[in-house]
N, C-alpha and C. Protein backbone atom coordinates (compact mmCIF):
# COMPACT_ATOMS: atom_id res chain seq x y z
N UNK A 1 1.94 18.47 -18.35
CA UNK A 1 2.29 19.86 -18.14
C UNK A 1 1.13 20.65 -17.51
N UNK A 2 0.15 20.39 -17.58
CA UNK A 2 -1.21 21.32 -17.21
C UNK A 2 -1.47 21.22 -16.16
N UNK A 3 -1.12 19.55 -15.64
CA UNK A 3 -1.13 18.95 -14.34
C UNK A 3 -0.29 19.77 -13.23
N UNK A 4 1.09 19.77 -13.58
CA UNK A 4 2.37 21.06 -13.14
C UNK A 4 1.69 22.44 -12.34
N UNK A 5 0.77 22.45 -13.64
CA UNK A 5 0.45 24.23 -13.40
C UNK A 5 -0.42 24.25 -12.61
N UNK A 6 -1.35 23.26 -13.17
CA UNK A 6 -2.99 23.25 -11.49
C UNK A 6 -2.09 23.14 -9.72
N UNK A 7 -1.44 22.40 -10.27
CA UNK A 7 -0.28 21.75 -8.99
C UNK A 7 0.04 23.32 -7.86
N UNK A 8 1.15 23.37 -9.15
CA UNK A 8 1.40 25.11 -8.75
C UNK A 8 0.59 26.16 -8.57
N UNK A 9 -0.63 26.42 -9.23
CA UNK A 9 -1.60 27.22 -8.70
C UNK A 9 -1.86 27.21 -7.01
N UNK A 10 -2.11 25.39 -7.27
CA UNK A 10 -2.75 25.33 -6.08
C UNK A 10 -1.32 25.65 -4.62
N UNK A 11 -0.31 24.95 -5.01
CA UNK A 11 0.60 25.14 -4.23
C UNK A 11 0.84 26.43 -3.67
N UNK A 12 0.61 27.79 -4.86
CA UNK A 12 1.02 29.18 -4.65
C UNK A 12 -0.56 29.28 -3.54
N UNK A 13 -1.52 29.17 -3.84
CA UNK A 13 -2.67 29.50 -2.97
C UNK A 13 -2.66 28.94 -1.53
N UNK A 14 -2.26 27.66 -1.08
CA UNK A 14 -1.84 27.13 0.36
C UNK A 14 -0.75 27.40 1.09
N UNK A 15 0.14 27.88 -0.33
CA UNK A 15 1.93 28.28 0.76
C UNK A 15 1.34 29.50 1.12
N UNK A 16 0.35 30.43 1.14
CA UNK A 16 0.15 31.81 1.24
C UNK A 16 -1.14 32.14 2.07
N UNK A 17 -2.07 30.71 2.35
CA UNK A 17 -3.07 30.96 2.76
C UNK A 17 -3.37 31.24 4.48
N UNK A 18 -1.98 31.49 5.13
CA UNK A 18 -2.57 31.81 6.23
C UNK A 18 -1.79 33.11 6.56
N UNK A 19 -1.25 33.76 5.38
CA UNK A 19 -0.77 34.95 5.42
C UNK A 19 -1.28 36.20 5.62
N UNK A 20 -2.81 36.34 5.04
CA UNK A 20 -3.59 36.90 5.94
C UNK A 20 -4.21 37.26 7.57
N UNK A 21 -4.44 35.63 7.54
CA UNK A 21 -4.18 35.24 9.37
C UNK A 21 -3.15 36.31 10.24
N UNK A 22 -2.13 35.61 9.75
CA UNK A 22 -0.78 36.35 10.22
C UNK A 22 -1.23 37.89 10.49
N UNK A 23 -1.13 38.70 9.34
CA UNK A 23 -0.98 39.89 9.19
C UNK A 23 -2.29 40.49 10.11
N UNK A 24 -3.34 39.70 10.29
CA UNK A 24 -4.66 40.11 11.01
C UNK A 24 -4.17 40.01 12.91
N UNK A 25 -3.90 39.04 12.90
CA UNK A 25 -3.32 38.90 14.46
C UNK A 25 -1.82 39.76 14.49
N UNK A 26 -1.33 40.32 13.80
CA UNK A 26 -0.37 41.57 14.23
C UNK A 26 -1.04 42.81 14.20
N UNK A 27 -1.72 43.04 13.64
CA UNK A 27 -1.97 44.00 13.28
C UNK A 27 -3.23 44.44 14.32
N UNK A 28 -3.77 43.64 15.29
CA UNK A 28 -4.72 43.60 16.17
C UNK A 28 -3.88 43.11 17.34
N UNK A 29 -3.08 42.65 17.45
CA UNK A 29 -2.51 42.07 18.47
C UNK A 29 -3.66 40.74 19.36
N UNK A 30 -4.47 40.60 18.84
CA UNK A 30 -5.17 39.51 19.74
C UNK A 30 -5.29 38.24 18.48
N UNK A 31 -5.68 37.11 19.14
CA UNK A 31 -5.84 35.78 18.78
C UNK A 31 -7.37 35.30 19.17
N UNK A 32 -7.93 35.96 19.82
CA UNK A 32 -9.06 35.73 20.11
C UNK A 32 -10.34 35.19 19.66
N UNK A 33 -10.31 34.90 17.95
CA UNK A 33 -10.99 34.41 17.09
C UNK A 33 -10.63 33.27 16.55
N UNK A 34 -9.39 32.63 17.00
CA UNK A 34 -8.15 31.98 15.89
C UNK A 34 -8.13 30.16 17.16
N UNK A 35 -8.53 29.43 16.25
CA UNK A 35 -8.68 28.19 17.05
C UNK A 35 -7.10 27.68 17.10
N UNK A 36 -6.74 27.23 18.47
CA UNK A 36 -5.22 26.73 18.79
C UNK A 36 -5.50 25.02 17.93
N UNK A 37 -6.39 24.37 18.49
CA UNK A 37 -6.40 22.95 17.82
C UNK A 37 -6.50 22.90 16.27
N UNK A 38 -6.93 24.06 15.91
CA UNK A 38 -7.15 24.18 14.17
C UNK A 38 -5.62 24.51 13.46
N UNK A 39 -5.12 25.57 14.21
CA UNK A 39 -3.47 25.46 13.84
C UNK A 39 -2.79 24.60 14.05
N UNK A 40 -2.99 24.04 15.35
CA UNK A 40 -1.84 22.89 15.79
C UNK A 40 -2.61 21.79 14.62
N UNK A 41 -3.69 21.22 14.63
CA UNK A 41 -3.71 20.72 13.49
C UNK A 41 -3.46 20.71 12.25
N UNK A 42 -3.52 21.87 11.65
CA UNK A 42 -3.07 21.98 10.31
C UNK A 42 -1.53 22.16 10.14
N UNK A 43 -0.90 22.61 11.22
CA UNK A 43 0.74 22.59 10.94
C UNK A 43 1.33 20.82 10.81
N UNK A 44 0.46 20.30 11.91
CA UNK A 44 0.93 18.57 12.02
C UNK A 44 0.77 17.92 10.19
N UNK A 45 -0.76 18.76 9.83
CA UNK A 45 -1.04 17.99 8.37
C UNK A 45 0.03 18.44 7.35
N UNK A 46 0.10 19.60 7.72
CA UNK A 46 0.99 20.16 6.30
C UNK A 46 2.27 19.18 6.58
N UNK A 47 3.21 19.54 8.01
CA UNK A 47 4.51 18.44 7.93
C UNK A 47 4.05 17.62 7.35
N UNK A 48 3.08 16.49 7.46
CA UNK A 48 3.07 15.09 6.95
C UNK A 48 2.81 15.10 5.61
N UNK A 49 2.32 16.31 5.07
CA UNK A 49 2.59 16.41 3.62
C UNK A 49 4.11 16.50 3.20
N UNK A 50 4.82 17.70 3.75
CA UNK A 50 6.21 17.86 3.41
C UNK A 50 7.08 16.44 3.66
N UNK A 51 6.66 15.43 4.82
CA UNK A 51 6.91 14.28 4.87
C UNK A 51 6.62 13.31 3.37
N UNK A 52 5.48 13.46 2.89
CA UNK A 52 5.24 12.40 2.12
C UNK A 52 6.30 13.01 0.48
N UNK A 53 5.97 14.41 0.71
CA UNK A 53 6.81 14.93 -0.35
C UNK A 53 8.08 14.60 -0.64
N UNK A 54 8.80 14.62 0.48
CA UNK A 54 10.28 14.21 0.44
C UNK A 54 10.08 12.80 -0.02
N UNK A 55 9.54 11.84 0.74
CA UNK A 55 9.14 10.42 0.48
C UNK A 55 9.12 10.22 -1.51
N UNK A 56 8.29 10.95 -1.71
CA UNK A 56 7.82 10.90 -3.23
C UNK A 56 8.73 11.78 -4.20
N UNK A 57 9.41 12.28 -3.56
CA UNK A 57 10.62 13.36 -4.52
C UNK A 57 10.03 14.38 -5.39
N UNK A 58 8.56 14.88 -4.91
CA UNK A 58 7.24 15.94 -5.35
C UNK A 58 8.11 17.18 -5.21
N UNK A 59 8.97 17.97 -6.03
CA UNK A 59 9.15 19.34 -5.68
C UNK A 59 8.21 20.05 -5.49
N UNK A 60 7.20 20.14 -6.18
CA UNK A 60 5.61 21.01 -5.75
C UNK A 60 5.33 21.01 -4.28
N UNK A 61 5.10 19.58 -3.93
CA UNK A 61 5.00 19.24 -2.67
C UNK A 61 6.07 19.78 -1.68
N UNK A 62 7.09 19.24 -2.16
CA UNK A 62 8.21 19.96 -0.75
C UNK A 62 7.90 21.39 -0.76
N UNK A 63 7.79 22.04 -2.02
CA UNK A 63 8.44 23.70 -1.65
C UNK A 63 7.20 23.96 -1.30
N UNK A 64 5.69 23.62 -1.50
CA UNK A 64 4.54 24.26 -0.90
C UNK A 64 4.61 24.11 0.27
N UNK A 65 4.64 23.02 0.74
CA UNK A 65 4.39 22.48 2.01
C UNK A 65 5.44 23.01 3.19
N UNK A 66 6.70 23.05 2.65
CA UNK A 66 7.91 23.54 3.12
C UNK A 66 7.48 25.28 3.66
N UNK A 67 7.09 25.92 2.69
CA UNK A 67 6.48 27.81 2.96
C UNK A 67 5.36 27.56 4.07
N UNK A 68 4.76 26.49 3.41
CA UNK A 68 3.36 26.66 4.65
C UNK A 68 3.25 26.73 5.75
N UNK A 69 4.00 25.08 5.74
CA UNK A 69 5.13 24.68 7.35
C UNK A 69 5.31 25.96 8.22
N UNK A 70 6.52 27.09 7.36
CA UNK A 70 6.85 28.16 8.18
C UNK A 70 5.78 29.09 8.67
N UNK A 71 5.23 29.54 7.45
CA UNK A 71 3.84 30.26 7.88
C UNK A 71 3.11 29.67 8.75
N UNK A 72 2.94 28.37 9.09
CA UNK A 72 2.21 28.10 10.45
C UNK A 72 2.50 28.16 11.43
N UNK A 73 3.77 28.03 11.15
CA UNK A 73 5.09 27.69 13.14
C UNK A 73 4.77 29.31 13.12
N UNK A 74 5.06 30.52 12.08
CA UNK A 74 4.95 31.45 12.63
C UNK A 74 3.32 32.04 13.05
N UNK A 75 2.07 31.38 12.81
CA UNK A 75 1.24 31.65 12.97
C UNK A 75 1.20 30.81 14.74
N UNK A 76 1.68 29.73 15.01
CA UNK A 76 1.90 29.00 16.13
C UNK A 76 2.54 30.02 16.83
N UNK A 77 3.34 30.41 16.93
CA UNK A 77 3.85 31.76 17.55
C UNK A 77 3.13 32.75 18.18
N UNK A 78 2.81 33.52 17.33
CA UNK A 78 1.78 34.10 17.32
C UNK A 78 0.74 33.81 18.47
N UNK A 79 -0.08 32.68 18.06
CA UNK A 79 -1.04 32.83 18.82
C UNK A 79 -0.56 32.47 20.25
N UNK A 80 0.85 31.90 20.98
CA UNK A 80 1.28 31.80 22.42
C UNK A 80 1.88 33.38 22.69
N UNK A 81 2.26 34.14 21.76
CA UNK A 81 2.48 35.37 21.69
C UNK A 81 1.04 36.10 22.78
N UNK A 82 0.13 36.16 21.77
CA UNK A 82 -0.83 36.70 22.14
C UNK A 82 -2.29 36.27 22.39
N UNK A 83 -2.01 35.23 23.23
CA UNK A 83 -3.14 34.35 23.51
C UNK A 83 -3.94 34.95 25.25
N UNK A 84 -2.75 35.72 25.70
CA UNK A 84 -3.33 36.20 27.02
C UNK A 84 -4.08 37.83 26.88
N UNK A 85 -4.25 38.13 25.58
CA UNK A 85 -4.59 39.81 25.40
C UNK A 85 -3.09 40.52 25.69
C-alpha cells in the first residue's frame, strides 16, 4: 500500500510537470528557451512508458503516462505554434 501512494505521488508530480512549461509559452507567446529534441524526446519516453504500462496492466502507469503523453503533444504544439516568434 505505501508503494501505491509513492507511485501516485510520483505519478501526480510527472502527469503535471510540464504544465508550467505550457502555461509559460502561452502566456509569452515564444518558445525560445524550450529545446525541440528535449520534448520530442521526452514525449517518445513517456509513450514507451504508457506502452510498457499497458504491457504490464500498471494503472498508475497508464493514467500517468497517459496525462503526460497529452501534456506533451500539447506542449509539441506549442512549440511549432510558436517557434518562428
Amino acid at each position: 500500500m505505501l508503494w501505491d501512494l509513492i507511485g501516485s505521488g510520483a505519478a501526480v508530480l510527472t502527469m503535471f510537470g510540464f504544465v508550467p512549461q505550457i502555461l509559460k509559452i502561452l502566456r509569452t507567446r515564444s518558445v525560445q528557451d524550450v529545446s525541440l529534441v528535449m520534448l520530442l524526446q521526452f514525449s517518445l519516453g513517456i509513450f514507451l512508458w504508457l506502452l510498457y504500462g499497458l504491457y504490464i496492466r500498471d494503472n498508475i502507469l497508464i493514467v500517468a503516462n497517459a496525462v503526460s503523453f497529452v501534456t506533451l503533444v500539447i506542449a509539441d504544439a506549442l512549440y511549432f505554434k510558436y517557434r518562428n516568434g
